[in-house]
N, C-alpha and C. Protein backbone atom coordinates (compact mmCIF):
# COMPACT_ATOMS: atom_id res chain seq x y z
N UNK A 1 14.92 8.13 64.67
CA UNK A 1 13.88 9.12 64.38
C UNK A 1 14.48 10.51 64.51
N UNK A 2 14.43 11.35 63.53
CA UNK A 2 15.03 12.72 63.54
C UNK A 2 13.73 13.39 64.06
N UNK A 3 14.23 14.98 64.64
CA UNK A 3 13.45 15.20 65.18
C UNK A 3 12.31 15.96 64.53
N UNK A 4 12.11 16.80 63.10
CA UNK A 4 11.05 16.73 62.70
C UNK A 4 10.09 15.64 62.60
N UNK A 5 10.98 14.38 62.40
CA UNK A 5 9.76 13.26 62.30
C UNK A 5 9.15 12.98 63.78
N UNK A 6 10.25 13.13 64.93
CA UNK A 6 9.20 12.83 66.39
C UNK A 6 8.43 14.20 66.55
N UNK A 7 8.72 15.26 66.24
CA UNK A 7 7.64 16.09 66.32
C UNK A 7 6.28 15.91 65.48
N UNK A 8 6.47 15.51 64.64
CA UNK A 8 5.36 15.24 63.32
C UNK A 8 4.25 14.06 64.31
N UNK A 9 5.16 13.28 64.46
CA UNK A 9 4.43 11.95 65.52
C UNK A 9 3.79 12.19 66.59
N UNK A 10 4.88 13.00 67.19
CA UNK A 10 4.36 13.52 68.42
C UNK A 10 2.70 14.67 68.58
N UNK A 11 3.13 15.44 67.51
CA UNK A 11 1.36 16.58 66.90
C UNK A 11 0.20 15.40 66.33
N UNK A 12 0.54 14.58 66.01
CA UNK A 12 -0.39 13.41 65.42
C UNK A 12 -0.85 12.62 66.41
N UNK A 13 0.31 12.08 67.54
CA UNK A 13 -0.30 10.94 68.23
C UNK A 13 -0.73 11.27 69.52
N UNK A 14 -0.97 12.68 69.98
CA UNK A 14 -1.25 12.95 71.26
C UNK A 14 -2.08 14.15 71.46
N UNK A 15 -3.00 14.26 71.90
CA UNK A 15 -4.16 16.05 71.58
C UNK A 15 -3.44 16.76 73.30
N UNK A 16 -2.85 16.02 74.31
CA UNK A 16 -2.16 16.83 74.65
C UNK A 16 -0.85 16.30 75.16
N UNK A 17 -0.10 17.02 76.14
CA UNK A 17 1.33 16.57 77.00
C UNK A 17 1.02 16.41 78.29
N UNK A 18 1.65 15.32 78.50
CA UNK A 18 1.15 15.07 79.70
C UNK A 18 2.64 14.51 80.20
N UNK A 19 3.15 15.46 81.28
CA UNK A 19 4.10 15.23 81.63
C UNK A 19 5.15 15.26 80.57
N UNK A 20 5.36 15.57 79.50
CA UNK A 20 6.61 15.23 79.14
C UNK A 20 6.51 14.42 78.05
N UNK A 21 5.35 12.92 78.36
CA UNK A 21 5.44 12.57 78.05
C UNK A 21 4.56 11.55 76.90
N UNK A 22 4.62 10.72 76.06
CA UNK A 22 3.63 10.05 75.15
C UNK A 22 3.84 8.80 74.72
N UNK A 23 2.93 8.17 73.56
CA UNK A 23 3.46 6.89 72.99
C UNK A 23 4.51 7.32 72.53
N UNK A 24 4.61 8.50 71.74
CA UNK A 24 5.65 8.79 70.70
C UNK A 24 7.08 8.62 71.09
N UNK A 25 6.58 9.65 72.33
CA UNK A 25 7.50 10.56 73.57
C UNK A 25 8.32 9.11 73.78
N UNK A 26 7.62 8.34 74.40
CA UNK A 26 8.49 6.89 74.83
C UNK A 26 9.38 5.74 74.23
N UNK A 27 8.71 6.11 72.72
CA UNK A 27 9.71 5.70 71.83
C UNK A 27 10.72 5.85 71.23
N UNK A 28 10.75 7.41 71.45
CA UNK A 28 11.98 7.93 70.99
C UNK A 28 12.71 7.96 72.52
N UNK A 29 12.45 8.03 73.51
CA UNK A 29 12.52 8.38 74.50
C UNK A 29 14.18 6.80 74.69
N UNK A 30 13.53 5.78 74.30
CA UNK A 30 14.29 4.33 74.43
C UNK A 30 15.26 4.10 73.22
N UNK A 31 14.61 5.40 71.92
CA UNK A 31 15.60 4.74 70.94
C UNK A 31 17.33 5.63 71.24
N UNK A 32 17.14 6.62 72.18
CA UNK A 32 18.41 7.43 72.19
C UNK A 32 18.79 7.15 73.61
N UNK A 33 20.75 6.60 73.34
CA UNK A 33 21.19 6.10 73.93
C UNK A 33 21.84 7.28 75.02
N UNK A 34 22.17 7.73 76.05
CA UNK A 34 22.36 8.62 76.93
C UNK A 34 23.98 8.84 76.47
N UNK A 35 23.92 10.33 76.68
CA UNK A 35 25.40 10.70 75.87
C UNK A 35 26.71 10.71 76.94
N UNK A 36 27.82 10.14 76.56
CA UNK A 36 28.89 9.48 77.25
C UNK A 36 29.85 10.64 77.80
N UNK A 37 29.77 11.93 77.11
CA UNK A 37 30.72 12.84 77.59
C UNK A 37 30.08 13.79 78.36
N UNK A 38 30.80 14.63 78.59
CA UNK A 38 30.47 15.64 79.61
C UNK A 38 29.61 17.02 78.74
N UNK A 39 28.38 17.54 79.07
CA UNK A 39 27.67 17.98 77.82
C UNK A 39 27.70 19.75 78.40
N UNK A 40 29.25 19.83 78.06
CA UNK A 40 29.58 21.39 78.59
C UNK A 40 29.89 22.33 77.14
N UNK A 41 30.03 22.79 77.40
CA UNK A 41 30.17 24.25 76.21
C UNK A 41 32.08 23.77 76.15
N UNK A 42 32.17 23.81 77.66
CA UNK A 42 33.90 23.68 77.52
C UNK A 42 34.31 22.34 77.11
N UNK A 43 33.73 21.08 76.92
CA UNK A 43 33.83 20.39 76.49
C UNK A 43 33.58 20.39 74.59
N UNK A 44 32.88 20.84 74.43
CA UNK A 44 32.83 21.33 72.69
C UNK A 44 33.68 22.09 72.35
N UNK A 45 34.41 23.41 73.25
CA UNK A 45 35.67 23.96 72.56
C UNK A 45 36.73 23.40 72.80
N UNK A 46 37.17 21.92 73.55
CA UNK A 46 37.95 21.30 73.95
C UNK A 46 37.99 20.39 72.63
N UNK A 47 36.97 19.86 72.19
CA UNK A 47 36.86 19.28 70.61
C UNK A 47 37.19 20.36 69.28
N UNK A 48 36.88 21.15 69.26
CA UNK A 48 36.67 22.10 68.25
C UNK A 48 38.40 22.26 68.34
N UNK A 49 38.76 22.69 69.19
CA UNK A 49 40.35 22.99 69.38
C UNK A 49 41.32 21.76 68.85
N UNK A 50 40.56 20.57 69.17
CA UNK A 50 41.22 19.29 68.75
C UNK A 50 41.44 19.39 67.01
N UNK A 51 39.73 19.55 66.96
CA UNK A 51 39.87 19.92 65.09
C UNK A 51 40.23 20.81 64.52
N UNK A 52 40.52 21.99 64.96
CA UNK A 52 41.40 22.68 64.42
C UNK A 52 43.18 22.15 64.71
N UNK A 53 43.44 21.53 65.70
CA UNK A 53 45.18 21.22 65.67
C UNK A 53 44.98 20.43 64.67
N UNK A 54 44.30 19.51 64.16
CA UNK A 54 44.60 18.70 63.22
C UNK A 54 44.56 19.05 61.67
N UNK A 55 43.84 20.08 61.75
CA UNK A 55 43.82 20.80 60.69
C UNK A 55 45.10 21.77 59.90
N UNK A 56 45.97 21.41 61.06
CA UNK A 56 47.01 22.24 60.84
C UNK A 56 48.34 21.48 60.76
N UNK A 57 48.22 19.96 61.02
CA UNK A 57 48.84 19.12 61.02
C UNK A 57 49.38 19.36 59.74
N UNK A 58 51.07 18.53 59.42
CA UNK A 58 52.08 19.29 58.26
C UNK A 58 52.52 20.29 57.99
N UNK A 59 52.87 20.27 56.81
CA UNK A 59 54.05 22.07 56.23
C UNK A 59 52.85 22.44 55.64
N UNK A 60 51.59 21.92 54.66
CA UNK A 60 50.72 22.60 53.96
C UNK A 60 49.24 22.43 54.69
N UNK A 61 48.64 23.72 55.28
CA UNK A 61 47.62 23.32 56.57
C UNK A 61 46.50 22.92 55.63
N UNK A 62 46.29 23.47 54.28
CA UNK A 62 44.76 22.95 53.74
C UNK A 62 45.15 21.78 53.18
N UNK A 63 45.89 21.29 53.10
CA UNK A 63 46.58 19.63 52.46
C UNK A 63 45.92 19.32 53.64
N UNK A 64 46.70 19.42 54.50
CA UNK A 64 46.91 18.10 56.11
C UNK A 64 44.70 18.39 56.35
N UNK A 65 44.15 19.35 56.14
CA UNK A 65 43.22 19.47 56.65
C UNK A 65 42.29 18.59 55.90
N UNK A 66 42.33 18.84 54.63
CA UNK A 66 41.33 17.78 53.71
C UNK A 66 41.87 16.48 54.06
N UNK A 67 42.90 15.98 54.47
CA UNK A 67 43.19 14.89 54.48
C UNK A 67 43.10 13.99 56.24
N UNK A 68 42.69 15.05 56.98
CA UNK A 68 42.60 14.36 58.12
C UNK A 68 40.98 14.97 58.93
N UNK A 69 40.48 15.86 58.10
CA UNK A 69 38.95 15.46 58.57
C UNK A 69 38.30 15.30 57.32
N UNK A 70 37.45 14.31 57.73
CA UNK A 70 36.30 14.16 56.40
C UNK A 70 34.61 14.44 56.78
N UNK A 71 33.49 14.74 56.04
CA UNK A 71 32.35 14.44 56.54
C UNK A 71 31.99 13.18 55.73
N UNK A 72 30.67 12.12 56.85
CA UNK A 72 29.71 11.32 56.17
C UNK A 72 28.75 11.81 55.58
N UNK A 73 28.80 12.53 55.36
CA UNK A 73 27.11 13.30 55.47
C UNK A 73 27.30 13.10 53.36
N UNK A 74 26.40 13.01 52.99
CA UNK A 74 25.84 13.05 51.85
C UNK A 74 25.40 14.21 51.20
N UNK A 75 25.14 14.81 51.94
CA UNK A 75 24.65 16.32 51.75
C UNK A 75 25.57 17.25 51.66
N UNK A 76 25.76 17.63 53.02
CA UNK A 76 26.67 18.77 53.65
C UNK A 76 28.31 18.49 53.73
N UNK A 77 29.22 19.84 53.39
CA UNK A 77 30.53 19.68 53.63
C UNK A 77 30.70 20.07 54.58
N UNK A 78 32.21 19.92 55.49
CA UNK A 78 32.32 20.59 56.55
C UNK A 78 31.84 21.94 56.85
N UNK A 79 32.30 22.63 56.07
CA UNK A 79 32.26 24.10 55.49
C UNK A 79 30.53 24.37 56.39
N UNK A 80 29.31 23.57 55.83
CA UNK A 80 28.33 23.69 56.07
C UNK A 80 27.84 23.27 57.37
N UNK A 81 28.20 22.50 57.75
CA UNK A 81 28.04 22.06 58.54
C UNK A 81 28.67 22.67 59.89
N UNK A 82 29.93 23.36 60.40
CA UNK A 82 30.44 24.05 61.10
C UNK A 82 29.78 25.64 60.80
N UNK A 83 29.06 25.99 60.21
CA UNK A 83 28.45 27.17 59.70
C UNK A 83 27.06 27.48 60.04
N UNK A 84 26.54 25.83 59.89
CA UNK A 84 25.30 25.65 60.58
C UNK A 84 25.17 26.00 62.49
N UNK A 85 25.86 25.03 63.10
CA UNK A 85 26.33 25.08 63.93
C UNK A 85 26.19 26.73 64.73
N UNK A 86 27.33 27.35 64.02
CA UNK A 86 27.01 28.62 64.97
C UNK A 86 26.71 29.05 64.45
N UNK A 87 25.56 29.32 63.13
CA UNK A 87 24.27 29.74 63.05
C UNK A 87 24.00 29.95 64.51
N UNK A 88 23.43 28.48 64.78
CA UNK A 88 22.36 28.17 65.85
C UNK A 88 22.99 28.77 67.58
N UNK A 89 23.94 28.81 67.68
CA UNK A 89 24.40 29.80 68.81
C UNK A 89 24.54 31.30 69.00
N UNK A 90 24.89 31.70 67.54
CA UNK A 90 24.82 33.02 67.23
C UNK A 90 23.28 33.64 67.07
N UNK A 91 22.21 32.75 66.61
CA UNK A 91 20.78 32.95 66.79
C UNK A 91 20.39 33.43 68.33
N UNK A 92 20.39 32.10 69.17
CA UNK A 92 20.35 32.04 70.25
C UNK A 92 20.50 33.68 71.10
N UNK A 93 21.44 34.36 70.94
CA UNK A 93 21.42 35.33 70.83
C UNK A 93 20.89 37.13 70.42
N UNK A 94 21.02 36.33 69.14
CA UNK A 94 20.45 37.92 68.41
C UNK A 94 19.09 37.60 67.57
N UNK A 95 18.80 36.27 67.77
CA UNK A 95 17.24 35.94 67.33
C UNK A 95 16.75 35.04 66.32
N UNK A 96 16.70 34.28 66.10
CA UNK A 96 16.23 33.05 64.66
C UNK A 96 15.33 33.95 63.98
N UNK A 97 15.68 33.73 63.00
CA UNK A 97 14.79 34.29 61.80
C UNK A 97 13.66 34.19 61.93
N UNK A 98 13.41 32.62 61.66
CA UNK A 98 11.85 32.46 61.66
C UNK A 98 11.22 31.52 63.22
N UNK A 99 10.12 31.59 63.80
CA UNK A 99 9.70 31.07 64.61
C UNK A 99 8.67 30.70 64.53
N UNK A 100 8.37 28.98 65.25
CA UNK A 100 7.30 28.17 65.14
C UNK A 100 6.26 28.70 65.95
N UNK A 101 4.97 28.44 65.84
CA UNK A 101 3.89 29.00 66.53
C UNK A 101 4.08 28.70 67.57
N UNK A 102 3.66 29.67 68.87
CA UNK A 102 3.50 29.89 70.35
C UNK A 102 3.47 28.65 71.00
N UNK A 103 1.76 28.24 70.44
CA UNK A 103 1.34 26.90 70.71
C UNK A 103 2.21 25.76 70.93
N UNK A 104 3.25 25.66 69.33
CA UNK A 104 3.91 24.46 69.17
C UNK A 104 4.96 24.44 70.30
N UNK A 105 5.87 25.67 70.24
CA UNK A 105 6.93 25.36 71.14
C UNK A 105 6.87 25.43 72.57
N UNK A 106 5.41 25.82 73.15
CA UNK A 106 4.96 25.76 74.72
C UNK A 106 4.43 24.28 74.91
N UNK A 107 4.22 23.10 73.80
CA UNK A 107 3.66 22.17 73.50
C UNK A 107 4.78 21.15 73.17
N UNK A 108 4.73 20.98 71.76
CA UNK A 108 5.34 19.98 71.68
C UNK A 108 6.97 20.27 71.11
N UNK A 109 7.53 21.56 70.79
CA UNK A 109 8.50 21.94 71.16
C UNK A 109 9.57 21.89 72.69
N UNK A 110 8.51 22.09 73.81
CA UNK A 110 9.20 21.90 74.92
C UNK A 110 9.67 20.64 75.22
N UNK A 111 8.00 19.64 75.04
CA UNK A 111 8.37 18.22 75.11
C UNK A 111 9.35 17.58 74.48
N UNK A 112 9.81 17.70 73.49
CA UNK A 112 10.91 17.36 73.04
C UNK A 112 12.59 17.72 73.35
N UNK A 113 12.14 19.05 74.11
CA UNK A 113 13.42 19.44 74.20
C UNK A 113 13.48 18.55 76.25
N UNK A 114 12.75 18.63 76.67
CA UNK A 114 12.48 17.82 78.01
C UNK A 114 12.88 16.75 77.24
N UNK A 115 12.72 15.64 76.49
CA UNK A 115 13.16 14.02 75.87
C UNK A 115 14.71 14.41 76.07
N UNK A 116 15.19 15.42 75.19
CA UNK A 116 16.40 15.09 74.36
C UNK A 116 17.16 15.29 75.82
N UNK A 117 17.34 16.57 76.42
CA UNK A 117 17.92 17.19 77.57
C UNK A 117 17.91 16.02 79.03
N UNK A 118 17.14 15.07 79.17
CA UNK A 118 16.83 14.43 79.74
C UNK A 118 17.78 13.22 79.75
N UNK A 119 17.93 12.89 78.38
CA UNK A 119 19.03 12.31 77.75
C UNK A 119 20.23 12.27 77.90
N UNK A 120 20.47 14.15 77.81
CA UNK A 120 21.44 14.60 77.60
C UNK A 120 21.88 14.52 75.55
N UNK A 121 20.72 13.40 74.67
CA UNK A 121 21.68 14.19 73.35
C UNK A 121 20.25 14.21 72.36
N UNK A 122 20.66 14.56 72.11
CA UNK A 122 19.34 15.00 70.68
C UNK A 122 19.56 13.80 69.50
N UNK A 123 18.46 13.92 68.24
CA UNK A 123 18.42 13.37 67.04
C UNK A 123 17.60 14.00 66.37
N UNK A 124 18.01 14.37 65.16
CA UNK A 124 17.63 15.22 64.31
C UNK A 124 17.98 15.28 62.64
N UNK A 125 17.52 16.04 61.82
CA UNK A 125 17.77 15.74 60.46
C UNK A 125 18.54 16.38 60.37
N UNK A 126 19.96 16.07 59.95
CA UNK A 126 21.42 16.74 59.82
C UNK A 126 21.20 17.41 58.92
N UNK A 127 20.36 17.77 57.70
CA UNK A 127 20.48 18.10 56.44
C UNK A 127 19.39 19.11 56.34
N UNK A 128 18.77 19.27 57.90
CA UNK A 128 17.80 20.55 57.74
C UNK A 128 18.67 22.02 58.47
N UNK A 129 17.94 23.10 57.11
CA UNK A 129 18.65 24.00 57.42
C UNK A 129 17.64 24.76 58.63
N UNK A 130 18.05 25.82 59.62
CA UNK A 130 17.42 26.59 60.20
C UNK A 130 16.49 27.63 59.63
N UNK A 131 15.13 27.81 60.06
CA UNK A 131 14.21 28.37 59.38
C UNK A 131 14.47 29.79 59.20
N UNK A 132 14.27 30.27 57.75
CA UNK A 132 14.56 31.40 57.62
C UNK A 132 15.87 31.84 57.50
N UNK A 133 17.26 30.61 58.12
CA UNK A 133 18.36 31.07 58.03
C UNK A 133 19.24 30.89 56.81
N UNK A 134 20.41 32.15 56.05
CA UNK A 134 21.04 32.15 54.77
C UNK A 134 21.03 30.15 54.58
N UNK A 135 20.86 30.31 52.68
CA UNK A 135 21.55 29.07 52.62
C UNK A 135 23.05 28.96 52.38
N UNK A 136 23.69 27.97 52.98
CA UNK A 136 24.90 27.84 53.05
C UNK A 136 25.59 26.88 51.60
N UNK A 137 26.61 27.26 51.50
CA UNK A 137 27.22 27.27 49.95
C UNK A 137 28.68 26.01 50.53
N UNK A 138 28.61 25.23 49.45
CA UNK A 138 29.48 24.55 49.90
C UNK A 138 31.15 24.76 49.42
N UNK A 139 31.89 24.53 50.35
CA UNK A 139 33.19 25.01 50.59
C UNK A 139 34.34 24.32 50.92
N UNK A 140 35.75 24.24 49.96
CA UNK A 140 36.88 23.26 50.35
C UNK A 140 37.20 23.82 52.03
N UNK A 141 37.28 24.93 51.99
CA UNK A 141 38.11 25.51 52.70
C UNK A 141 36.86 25.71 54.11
N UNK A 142 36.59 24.70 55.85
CA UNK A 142 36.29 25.36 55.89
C UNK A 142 37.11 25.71 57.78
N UNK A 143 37.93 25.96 57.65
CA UNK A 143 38.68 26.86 58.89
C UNK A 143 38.04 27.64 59.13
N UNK A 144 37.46 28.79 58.20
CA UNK A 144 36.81 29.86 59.13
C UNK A 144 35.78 29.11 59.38
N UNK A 145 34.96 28.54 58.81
CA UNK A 145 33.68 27.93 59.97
C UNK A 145 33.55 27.34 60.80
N UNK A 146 34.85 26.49 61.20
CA UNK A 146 35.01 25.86 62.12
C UNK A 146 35.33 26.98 63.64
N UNK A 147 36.26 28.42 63.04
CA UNK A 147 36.53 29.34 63.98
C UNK A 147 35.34 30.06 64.41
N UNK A 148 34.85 29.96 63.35
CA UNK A 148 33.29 31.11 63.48
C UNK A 148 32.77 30.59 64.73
N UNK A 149 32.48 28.55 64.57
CA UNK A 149 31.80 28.39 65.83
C UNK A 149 32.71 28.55 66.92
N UNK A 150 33.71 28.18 66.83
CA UNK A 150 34.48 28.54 67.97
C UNK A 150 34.22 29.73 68.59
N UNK A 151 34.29 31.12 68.04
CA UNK A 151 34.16 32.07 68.04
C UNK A 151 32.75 32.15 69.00
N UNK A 152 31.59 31.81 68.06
CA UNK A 152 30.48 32.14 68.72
C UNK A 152 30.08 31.38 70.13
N UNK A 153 30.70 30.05 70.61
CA UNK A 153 30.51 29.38 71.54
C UNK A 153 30.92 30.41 72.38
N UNK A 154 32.21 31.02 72.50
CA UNK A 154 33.13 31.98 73.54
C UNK A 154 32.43 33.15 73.67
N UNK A 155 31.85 33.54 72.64
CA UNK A 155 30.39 34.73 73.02
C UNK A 155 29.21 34.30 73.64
N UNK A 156 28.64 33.03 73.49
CA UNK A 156 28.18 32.72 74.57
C UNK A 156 28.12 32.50 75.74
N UNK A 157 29.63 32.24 75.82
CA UNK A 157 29.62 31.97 77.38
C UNK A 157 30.03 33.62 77.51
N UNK A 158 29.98 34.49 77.53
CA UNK A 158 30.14 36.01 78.03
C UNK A 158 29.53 36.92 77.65
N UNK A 159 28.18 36.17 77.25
CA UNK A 159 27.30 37.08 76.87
C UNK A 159 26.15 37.47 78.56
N UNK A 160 25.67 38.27 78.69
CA UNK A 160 25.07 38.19 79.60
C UNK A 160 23.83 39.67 79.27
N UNK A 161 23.08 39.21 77.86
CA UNK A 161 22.13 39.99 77.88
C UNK A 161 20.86 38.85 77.42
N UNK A 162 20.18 39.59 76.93
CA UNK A 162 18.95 38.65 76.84
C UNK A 162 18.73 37.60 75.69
N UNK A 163 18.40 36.49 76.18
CA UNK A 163 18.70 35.58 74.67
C UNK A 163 17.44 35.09 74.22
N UNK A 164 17.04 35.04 73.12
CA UNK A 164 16.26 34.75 72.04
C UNK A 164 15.46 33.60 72.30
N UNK A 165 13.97 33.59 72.34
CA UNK A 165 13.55 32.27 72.29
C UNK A 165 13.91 30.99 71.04
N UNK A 166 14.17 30.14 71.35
CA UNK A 166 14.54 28.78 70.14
C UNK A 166 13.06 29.18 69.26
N UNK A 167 13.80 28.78 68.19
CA UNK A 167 12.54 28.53 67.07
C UNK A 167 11.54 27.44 67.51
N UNK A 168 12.05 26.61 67.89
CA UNK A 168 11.36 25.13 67.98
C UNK A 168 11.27 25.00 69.52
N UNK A 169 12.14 25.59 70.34
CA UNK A 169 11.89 25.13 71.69
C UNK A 169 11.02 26.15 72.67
N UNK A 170 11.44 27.11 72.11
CA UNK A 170 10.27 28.57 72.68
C UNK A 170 11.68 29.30 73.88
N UNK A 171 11.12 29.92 74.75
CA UNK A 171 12.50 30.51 75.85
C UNK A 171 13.22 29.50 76.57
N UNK A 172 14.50 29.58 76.71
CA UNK A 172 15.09 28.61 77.46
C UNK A 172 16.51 29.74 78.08
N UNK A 173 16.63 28.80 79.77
CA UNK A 173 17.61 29.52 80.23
C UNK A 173 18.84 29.66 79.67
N UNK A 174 19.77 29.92 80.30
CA UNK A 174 21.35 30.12 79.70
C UNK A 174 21.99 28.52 79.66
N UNK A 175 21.61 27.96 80.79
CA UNK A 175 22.05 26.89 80.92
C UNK A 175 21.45 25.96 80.07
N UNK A 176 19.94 26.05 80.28
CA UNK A 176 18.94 24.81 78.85
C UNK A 176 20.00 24.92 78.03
N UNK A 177 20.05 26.93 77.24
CA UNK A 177 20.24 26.80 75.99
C UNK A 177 21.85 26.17 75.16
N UNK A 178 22.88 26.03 76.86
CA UNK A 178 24.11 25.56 76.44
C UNK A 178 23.95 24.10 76.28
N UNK A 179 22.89 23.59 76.91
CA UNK A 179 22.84 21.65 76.27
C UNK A 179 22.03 21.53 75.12
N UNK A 180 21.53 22.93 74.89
CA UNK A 180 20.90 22.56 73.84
C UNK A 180 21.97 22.48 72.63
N UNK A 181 23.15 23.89 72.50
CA UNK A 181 23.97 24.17 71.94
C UNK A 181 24.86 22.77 71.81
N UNK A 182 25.16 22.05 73.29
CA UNK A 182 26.08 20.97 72.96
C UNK A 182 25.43 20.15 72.44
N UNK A 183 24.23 19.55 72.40
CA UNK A 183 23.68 18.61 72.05
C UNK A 183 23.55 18.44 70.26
N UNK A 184 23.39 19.77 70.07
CA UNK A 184 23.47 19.62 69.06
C UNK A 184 24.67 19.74 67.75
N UNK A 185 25.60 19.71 68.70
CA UNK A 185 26.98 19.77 68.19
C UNK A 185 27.59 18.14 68.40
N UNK A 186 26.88 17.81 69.41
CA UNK A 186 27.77 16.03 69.36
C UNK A 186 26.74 15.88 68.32
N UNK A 187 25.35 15.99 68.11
CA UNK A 187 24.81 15.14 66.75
C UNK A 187 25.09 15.19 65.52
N UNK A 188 25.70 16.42 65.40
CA UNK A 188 26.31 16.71 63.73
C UNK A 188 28.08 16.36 63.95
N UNK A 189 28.69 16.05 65.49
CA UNK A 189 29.98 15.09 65.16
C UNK A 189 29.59 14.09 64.56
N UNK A 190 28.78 13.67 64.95
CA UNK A 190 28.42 12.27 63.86
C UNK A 190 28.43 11.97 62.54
N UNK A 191 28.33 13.64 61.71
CA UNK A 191 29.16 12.80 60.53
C UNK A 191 30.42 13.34 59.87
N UNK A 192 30.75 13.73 61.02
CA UNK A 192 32.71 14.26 61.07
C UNK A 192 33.78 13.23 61.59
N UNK A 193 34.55 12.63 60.45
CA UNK A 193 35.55 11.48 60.72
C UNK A 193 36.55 12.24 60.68
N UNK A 194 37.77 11.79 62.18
CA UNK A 194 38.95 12.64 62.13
C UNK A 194 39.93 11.36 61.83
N UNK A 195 40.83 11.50 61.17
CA UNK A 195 41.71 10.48 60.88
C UNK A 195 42.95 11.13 60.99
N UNK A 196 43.83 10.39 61.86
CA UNK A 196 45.41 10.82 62.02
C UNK A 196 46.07 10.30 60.73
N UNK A 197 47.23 11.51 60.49
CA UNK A 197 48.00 11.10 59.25
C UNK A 197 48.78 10.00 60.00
N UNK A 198 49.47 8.95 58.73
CA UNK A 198 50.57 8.15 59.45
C UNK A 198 52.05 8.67 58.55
């Protein structure tokens, strides 16, 4: 269940929150398996760093790069997908475009973000863009987006002014908002295959 659809379920199958929690709440609650790594910011630039060495693997770096990461995704290229990404950290920051009503994210915005965080990983529609945010253009090349997030993760962690309520989740601390940040970076690894040259 992505998470527009448990939110959709969740506004349908419950008139309020109670605790956290619901029918909905409990089903998604069992279908996501608790996440295996360590759900740090420094653990995502410890990956990100991985994908960029490999990207650079050989004498020709955009050869070795198309050839040793790929996406599953049907939709989105890397390009987009690493772009998306720190979108959503660089928002975090200086503000999401668009934002869901008060109601929703003191409601069933929070509750969800209580499921996923609880967890430790989220599920969601890989192929939705952020509200209000540029659409993204697809791209052979995408190193800089992969640096961009790099980039913007390392401004997060040294940022120390005021950060933006989530579109969907409403205010969250520094710390919420870094599992939120990782969380949603292991769900879109999911359709990034790294393959070593032989």
């Amino acid at each position: 269940m992505d998470r527009r659809s448990f939110l959709t379920t969740l506004a349908k199958g419950s008139a309020a929150v109670v605790a956290g929690t619901t029918i909905a709440g409990t089903a998604t609650w069992f279908s996501i398996s608790p996440a295996p790594q360590p759900l740090t910011i420094e653990n995502v630039l410890s990956q990100i760093a991985q994908l960029l060495a490999a990207a650079v693997i050989g004498n020709n770096p955009e050869q070795a790069a198309k050839a040793t990461l790929s996406t599953t995704s049907a939709g989105w290229d890397l390009n987009q997908i690493f772009t998306h990404c720190a979108q959503s950290v660089e928002y975090s920051m200086t503000g999401y475009p668009q934002q869901k009503a008060e109601i929703f994210k003191h409601t069933i915005g929070a509750s969800a973000f209580a499921l996923f965080s609880a967890k430790g990983k989220m599920t969601h529609n890989l192929a939705e863009v952020i509200p209000g945010a540029p659409l993204i253009s697809k791209q052979a090349d995408y190193l800089l987006a992969l640096k961009r997030l790099q980039q913007s993760l390392v401004d997060f962690q040294q940022y120390t002014g005021h950060l933006q309520p989530h579109f969907a989740y409403g205010k969250l601390s520094k710390q919420d908002y870094a599992l939120a940040h990782v969380m949603h970076f292991n769900n879109h690894m999911q359709q990034i295959q790294l393959r070593t040259l032989s």
